[in-house]
Protein backbone atom coordinates (compact mmCIF):
# COMPACT_ATOMS: atom_id res chain seq x y z
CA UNK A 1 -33.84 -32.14 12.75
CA UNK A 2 -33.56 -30.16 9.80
CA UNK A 3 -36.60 -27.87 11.07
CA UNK A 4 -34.62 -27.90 14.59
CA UNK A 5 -31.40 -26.12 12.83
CA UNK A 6 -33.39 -23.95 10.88
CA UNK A 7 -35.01 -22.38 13.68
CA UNK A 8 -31.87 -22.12 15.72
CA UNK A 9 -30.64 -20.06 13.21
CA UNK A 10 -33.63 -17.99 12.81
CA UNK A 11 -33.37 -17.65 16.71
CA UNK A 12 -29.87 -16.57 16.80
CA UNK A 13 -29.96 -13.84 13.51
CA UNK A 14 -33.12 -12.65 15.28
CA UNK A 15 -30.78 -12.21 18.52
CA UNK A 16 -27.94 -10.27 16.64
CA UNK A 17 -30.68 -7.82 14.88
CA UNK A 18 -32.19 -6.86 17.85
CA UNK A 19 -28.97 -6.62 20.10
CA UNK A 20 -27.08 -3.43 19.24
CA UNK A 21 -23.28 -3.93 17.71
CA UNK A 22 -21.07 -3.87 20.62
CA UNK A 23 -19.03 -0.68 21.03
CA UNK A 24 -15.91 0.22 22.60
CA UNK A 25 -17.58 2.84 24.81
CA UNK A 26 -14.18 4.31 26.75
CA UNK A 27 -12.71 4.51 23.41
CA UNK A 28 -15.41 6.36 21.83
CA UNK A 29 -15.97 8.80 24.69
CA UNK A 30 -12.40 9.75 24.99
CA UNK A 31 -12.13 10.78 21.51
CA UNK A 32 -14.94 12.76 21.66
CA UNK A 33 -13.24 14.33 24.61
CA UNK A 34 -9.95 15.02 22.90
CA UNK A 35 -11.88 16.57 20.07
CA UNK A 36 -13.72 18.67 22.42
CA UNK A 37 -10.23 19.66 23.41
CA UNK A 38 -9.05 20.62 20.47
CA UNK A 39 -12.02 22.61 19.31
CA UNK A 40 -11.13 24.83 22.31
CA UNK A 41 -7.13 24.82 21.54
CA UNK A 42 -7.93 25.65 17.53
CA UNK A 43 -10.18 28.40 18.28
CA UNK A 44 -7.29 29.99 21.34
CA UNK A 45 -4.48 29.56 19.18
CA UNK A 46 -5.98 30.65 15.66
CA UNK A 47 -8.60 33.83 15.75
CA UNK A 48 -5.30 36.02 15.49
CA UNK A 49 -4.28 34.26 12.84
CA UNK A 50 -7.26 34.11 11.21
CA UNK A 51 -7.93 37.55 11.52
CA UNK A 52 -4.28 38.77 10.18
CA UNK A 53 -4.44 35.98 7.13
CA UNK A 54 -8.49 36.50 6.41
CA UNK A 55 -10.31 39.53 8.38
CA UNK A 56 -12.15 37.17 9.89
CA UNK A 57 -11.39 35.97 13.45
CA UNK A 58 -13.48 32.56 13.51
CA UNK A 59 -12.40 31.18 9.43
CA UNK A 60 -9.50 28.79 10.48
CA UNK A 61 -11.85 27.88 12.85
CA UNK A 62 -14.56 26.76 10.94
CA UNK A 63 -12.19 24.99 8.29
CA UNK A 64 -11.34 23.05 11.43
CA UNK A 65 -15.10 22.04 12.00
CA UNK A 66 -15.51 20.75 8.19
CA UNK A 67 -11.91 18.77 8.85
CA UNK A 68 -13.67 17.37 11.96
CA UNK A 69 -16.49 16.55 9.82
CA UNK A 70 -15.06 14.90 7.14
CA UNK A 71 -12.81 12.99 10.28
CA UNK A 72 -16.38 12.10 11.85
CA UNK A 73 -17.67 10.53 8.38
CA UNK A 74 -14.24 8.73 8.14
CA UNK A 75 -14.57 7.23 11.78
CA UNK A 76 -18.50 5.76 10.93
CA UNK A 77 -17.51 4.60 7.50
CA UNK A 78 -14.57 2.32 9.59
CA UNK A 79 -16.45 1.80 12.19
CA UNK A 80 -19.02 0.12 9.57
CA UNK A 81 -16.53 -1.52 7.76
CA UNK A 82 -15.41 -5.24 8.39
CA UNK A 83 -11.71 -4.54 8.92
CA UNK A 84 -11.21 -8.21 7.75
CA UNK A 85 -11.75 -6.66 4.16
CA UNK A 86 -8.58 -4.96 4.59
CA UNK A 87 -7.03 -8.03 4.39
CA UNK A 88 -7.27 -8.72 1.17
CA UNK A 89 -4.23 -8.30 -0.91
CA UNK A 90 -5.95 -6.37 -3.82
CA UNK A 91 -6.92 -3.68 -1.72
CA UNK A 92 -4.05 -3.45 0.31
CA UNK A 93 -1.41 -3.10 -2.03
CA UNK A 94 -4.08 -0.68 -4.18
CA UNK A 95 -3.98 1.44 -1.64
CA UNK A 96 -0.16 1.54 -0.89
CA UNK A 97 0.40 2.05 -5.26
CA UNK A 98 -2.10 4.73 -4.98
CA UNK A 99 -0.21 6.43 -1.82
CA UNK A 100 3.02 5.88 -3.52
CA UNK A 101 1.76 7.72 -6.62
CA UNK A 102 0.65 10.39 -4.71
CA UNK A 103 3.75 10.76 -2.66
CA UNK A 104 5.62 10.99 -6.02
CA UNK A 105 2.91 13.65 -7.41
CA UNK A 106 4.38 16.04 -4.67
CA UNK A 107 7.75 15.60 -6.10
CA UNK A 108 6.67 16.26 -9.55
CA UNK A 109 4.77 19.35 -9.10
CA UNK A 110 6.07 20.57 -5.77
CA UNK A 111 4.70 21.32 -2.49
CA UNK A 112 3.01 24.77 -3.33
CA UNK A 113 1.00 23.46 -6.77
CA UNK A 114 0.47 20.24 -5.50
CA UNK A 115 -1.61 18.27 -2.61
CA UNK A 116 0.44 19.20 0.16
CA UNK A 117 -0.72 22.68 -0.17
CA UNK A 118 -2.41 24.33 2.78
CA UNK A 119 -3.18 21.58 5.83
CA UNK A 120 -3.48 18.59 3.41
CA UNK A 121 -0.30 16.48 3.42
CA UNK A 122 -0.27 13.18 1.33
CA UNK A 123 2.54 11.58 4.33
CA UNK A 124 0.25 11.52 7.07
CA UNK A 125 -2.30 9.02 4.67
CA UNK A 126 0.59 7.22 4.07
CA UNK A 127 1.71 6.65 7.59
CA UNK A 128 -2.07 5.10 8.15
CA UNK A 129 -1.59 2.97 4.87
CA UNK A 130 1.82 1.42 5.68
CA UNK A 131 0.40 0.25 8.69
CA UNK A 132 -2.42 -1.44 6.90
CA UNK A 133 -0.10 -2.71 4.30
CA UNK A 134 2.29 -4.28 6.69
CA UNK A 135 -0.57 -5.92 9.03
CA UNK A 136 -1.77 -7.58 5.57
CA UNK A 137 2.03 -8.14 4.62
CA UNK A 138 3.09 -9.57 7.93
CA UNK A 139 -0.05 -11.36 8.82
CA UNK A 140 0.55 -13.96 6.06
CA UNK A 141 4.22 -13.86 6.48
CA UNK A 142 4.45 -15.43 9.83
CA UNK A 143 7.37 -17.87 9.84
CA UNK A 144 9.12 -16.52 6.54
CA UNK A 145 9.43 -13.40 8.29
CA UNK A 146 12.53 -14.90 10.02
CA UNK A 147 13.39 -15.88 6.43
CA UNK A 148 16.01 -12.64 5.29
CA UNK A 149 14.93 -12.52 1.97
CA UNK A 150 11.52 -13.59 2.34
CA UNK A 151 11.09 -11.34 5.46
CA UNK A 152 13.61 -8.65 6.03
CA UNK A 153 14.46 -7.88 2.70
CA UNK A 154 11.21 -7.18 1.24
CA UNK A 155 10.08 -5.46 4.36
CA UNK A 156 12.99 -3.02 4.12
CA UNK A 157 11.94 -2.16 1.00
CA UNK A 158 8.54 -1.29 1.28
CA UNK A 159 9.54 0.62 4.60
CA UNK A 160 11.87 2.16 2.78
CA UNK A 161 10.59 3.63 -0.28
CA UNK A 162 8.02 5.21 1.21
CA UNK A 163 10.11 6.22 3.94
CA UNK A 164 12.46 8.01 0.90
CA UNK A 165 9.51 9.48 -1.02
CA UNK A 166 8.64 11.47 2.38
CA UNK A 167 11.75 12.57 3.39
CA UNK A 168 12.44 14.34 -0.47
CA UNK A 169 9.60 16.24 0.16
CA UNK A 170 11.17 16.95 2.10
CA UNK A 171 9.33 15.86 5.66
CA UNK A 172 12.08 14.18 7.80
CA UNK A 173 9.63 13.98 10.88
CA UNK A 174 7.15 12.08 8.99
CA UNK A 175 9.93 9.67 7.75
CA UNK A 176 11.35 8.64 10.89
CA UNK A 177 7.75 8.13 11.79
CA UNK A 178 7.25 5.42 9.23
CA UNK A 179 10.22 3.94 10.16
CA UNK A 180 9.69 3.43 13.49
CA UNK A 181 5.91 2.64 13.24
CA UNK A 182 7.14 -0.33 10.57
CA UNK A 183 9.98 -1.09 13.31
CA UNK A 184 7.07 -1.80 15.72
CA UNK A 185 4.78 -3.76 13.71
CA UNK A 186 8.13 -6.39 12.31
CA UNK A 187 8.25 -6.51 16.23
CA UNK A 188 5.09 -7.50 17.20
CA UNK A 189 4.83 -10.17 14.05
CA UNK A 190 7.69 -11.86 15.91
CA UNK A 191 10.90 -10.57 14.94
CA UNK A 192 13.61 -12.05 16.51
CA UNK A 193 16.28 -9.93 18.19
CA UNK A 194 18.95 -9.87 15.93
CA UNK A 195 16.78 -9.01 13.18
CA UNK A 196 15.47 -5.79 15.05
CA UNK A 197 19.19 -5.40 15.81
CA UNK A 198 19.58 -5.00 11.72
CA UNK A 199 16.44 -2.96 11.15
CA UNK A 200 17.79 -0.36 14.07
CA UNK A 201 21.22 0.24 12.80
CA UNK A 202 20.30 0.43 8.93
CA UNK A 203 17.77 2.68 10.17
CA UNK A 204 20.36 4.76 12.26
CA UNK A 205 22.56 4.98 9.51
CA UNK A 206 20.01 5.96 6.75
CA UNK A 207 19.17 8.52 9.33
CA UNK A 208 22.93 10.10 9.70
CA UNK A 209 23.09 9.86 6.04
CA UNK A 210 19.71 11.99 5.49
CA UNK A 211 20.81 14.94 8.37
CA UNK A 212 24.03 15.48 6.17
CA UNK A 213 22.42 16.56 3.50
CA UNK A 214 20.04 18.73 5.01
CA UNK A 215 21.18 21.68 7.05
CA UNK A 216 17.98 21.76 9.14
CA UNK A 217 18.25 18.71 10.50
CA UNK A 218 21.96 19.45 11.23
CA UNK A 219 20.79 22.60 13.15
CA UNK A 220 17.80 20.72 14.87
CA UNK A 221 20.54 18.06 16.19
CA UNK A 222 22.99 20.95 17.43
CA UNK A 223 20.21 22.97 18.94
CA UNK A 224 19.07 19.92 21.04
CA UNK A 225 22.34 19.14 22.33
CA UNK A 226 23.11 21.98 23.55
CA UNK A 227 19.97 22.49 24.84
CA UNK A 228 20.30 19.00 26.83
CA UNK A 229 23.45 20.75 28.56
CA UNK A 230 22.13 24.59 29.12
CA UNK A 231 18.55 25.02 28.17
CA UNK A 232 18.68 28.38 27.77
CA UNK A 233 21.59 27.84 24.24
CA UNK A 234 18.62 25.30 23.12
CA UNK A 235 16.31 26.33 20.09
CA UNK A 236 14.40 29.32 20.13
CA UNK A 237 11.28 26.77 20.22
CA UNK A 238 11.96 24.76 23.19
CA UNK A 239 12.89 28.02 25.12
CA UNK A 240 9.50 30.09 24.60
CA UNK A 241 7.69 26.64 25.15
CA UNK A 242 9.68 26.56 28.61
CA UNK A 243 8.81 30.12 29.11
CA UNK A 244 4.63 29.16 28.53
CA UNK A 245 4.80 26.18 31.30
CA UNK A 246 6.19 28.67 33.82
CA UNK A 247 4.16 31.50 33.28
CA UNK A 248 1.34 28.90 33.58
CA UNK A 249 1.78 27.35 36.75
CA UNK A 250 -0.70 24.99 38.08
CA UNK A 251 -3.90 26.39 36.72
CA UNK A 252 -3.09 28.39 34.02
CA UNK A 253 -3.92 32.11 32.81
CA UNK A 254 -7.08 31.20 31.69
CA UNK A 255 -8.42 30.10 28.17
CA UNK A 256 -7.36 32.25 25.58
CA UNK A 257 -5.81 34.69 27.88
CA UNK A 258 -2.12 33.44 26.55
CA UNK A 259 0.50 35.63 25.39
CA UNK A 260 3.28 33.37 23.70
CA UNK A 261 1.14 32.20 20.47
CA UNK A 262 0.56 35.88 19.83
CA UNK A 263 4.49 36.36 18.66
CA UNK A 264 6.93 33.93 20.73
CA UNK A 265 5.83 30.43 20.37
CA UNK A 266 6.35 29.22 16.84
CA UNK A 267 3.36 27.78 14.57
CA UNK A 268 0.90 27.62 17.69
CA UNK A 269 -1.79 25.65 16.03
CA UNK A 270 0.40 23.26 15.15
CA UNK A 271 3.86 22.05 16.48
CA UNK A 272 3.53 24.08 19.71
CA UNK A 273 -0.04 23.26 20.70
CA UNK A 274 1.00 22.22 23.70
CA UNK A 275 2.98 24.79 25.05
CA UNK A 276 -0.29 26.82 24.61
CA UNK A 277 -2.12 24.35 26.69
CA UNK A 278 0.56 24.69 29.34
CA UNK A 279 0.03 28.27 29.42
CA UNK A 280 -3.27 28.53 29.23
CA UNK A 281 -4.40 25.34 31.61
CA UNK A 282 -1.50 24.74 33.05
CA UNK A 283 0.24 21.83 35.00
CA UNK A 284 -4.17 20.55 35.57
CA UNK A 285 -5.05 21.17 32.21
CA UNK A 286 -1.66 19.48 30.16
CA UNK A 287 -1.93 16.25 32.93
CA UNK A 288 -5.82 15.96 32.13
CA UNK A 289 -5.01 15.87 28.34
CA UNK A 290 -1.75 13.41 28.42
CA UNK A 291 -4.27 11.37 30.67
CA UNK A 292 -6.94 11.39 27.62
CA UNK A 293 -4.03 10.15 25.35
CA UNK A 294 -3.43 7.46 27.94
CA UNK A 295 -6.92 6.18 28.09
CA UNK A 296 -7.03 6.17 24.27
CA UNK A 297 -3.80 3.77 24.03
CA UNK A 298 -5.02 1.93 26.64
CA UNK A 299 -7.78 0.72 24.76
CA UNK A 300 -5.87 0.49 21.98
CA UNK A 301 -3.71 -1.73 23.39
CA UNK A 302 -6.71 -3.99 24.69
CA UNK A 303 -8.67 -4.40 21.58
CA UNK A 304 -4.93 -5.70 19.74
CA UNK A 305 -4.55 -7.76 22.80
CA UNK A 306 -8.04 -9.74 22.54
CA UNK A 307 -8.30 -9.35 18.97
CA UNK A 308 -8.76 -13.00 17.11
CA UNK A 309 -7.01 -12.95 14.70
CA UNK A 310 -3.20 -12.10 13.78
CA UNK A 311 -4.02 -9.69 11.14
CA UNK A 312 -6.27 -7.85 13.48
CA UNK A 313 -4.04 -7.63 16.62
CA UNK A 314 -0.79 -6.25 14.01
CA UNK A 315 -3.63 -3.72 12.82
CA UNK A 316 -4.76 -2.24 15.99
CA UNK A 317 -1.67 -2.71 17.52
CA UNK A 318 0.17 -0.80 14.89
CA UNK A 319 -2.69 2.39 14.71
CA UNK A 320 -2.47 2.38 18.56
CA UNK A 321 1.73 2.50 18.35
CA UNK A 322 1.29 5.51 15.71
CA UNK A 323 -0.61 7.31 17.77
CA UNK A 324 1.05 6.64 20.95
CA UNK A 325 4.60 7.94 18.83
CA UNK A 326 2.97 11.28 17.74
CA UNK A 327 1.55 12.21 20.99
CA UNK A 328 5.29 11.63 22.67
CA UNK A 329 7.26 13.18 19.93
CA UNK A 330 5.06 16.58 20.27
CA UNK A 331 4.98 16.43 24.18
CA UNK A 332 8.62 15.50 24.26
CA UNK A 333 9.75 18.17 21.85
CA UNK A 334 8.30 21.03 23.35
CA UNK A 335 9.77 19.37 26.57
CA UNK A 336 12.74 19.59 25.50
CA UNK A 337 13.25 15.59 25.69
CA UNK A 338 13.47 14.97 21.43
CA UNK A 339 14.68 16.93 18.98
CA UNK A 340 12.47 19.06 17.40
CA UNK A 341 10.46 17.25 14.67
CA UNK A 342 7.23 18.28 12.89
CA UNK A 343 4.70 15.79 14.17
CA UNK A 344 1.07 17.33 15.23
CA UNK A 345 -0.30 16.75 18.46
CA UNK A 346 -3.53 14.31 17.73
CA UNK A 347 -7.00 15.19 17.51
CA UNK A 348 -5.46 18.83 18.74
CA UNK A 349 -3.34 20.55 16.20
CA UNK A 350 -5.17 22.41 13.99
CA UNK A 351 -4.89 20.27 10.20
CA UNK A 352 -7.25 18.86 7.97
CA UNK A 353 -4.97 15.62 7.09
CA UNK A 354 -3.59 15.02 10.72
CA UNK A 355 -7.31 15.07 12.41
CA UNK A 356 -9.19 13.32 9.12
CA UNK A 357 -6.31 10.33 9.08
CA UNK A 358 -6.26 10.05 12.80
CA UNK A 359 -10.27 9.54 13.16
CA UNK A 360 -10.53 7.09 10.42
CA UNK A 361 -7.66 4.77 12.37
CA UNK A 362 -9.44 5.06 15.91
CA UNK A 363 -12.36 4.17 13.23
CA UNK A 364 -10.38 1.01 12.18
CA UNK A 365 -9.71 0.61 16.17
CA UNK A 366 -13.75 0.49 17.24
CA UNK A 367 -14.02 -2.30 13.98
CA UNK A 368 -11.99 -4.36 15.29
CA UNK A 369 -12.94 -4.17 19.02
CA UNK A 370 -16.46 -5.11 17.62
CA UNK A 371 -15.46 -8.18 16.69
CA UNK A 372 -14.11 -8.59 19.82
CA UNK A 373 -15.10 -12.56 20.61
CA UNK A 374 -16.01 -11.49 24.49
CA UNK A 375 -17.65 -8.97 23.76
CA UNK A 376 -20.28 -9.59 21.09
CA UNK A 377 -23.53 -9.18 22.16
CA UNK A 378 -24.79 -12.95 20.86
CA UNK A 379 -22.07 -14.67 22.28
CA UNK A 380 -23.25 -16.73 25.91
CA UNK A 381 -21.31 -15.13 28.47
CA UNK A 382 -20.39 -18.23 31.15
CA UNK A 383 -16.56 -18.34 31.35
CA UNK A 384 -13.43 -18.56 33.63
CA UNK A 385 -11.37 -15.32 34.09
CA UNK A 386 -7.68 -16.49 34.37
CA UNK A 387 -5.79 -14.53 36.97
CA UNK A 388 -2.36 -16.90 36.24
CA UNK A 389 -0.16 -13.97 34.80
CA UNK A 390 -1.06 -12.08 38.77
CA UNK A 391 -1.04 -15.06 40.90
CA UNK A 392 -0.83 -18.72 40.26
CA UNK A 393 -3.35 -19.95 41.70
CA UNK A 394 -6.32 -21.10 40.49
CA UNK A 395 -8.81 -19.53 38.37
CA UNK A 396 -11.83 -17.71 39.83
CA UNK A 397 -15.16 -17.85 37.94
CA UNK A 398 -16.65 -14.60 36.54
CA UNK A 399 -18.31 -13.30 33.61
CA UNK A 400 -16.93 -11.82 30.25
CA UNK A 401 -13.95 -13.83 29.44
CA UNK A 402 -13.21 -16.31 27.04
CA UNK A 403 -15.12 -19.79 27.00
């Protein structure tokens, strides 16, 4: 009998050597496509830059292929990774004290001497480090979370510091970012509605409180209303980004061939990305790449949904949410939808921190779809597919669901 176990496990290690690790394919391909994208965007919307600030017409463009690089390693070393080793409280809140320090370096020896110099910003690591704090956090929570002091209170605290160390920076974008990102993940632990109810108005408040004392965000706020009622009194911004899509049309003036990132269209590389896309590719071109963002959260959303565990569905479902919020608040600013805020346009916008972070969580994303339980390669594949939540009937046999 012994012998009989001891081969069986011999037989099925042999089995899990030879069959590759499974791989969220779509996922993969997509980002690859989106960075494809943005190698295209970077180079349109940055050799006149890089020619006025270095005499060179191609150097923000290479500093964008070593940022991809490093992104690249990032991805494979997560992809690698057992996210399950996340989970463990040392590491977790090591990383958050280390962020935290960081975040309070900035403060000390200000943005021009310190790491937020150039395209490296310390806020967009800690908006992928909250989230992998709070999946930890509110993974072994579960019912103290309805518990105020044991789940709101502490929550709203951790939220909220770092929240605070990012807007004195001061980044008010990236602020509102964590907030709602940690709004999302207290959501899909199980908050209950009046506790969401709380989180939203403290959250609403805190946010008055902050646009008083700054007079950008007061100016960003008046701009946008009055840009809801005549968009031609809107910001100077939202206008020349309006001005791109029409000159575009349906096709575009052809790659590169665009005139507003050349004097009209503020930071180009950046914030207004996609007003050069408009442009450029036009109505085809900015509904092929908001349909590349769609695929991506799509998968997202299916590797938290048939993820095992609670700690892995809080984890992908929280890097899928933060991506999903930066791609609207960029598409909807330039729309003219949101307020103007800072946020880059993923995988797109020309930064070393924005494209290194984001590629290390779609990293975190393809470990845990491999340990998706219907999709591992050893794993007999003779189940029911359960079409209930369509039609309530009975169940139809197939292959690839759950035993």
């Amino acid at each position: 009998m012994s012998g009989d176990k001891h081969e069986g496990k011999g037989a099925a290690n042999a089995r899990m050597t030879a069959s590759p690790p499974h791989v969220d394919w779509p996922l993969l391909l997509v980002t690859g496509a989106l960075l494809i994208f943005g190698m295209m965007m970077v180079y349109s919307t940055t050799f006149d830059l890089s020619y006025y600030w270095y005499d060179n017409r191609s150097t923000m463009f290479v500093k964008h292929m070593w940022h991809m690089a490093a992104g690249m390693a990032a991805l494979a070393f997560c992809v690698r990774l057992d996210y399950q080793k996340m989970r463990i409280s040392v590491v977790a809140v090591g990383m958050l004290l280390i962020t935290l320090i960081v975040l309070v370096l900035v403060l000390v020896f200000g943005i021009d001497r310190g790491l937020r110099a150039g395209s490296y910003q310390p806020s967009e690591l800690a908006k992928l480090v909250i989230i992998i704090y709070l999946a930890v956090w509110l993974a072994s929570k579960k019912e103290a979370l309805k518990d105020f002091w044991h789940g709101m209170a502490p929550f709203a605290v951790v939220v909220g510091l770092v929240a605070g160390l990012i807007v004195l920076q001061p980044d008010i974008s990236a602020a509102a970012t964590v907030l709602v990102i940690g709004g999302l993940m207290f959501f899909l632990a199980g908050a209950d509605i009046l506790q969401l109810g709380g989180a939203l108005a403290i959250a609403v408040l805190a946010g008055r409180i902050v646009i008083q004392f700054y007079a950008t965000g007061q100016q960003r706020i008046t701009e946008y209303i009055a840009g809801l009622r005549d968009i031609t009194e809107g910001s100077w911004h939202v206008l020349q980004a309006t001005v791109a899509f029409v000159d575009g049309g349906i096709f575009g003036v052809g790659l590169g061939a665009g005139n507003g990132k050349f004097a009209y269209l503020p930071v180009p590389h950046t914030d207004s990305v996609f007003a050069v896309v408009g442009e450029e590719l036009g109505l085809a071109g900015s509904l092929l790449l908001v349909g590349f963002f769609v695929v991506l959260c799509w998968r997202g959303v299916r590797i938290a949904a048939r993820a095992d565990d609670t700690f892995g569905q809080l984890l992908a479902g929280g890097l899928t949410g933060w991506i999903a919020l930066e791609v609207l608040v960029n598409v909807g600013v330039i729309l003219g939808v949101l307020p103007f805020a800072g946020n880059a346009l993923p995988l797109i916008s020309y930064g070393g921190s924005s494209l290194v972070v984001t590629l290390a969580a779609i990293g975190i994303l393809l470990s845990v779809s491999r340990h998706d339980p219907d999709a591992r390669p050893d794993r007999e594949k003779s189940a029911n597919i359960d079409l209930r939540r369509w039609n309530r009937r009975a169940r139809l046999s197939g292959a690839g669901s759950r035993r």
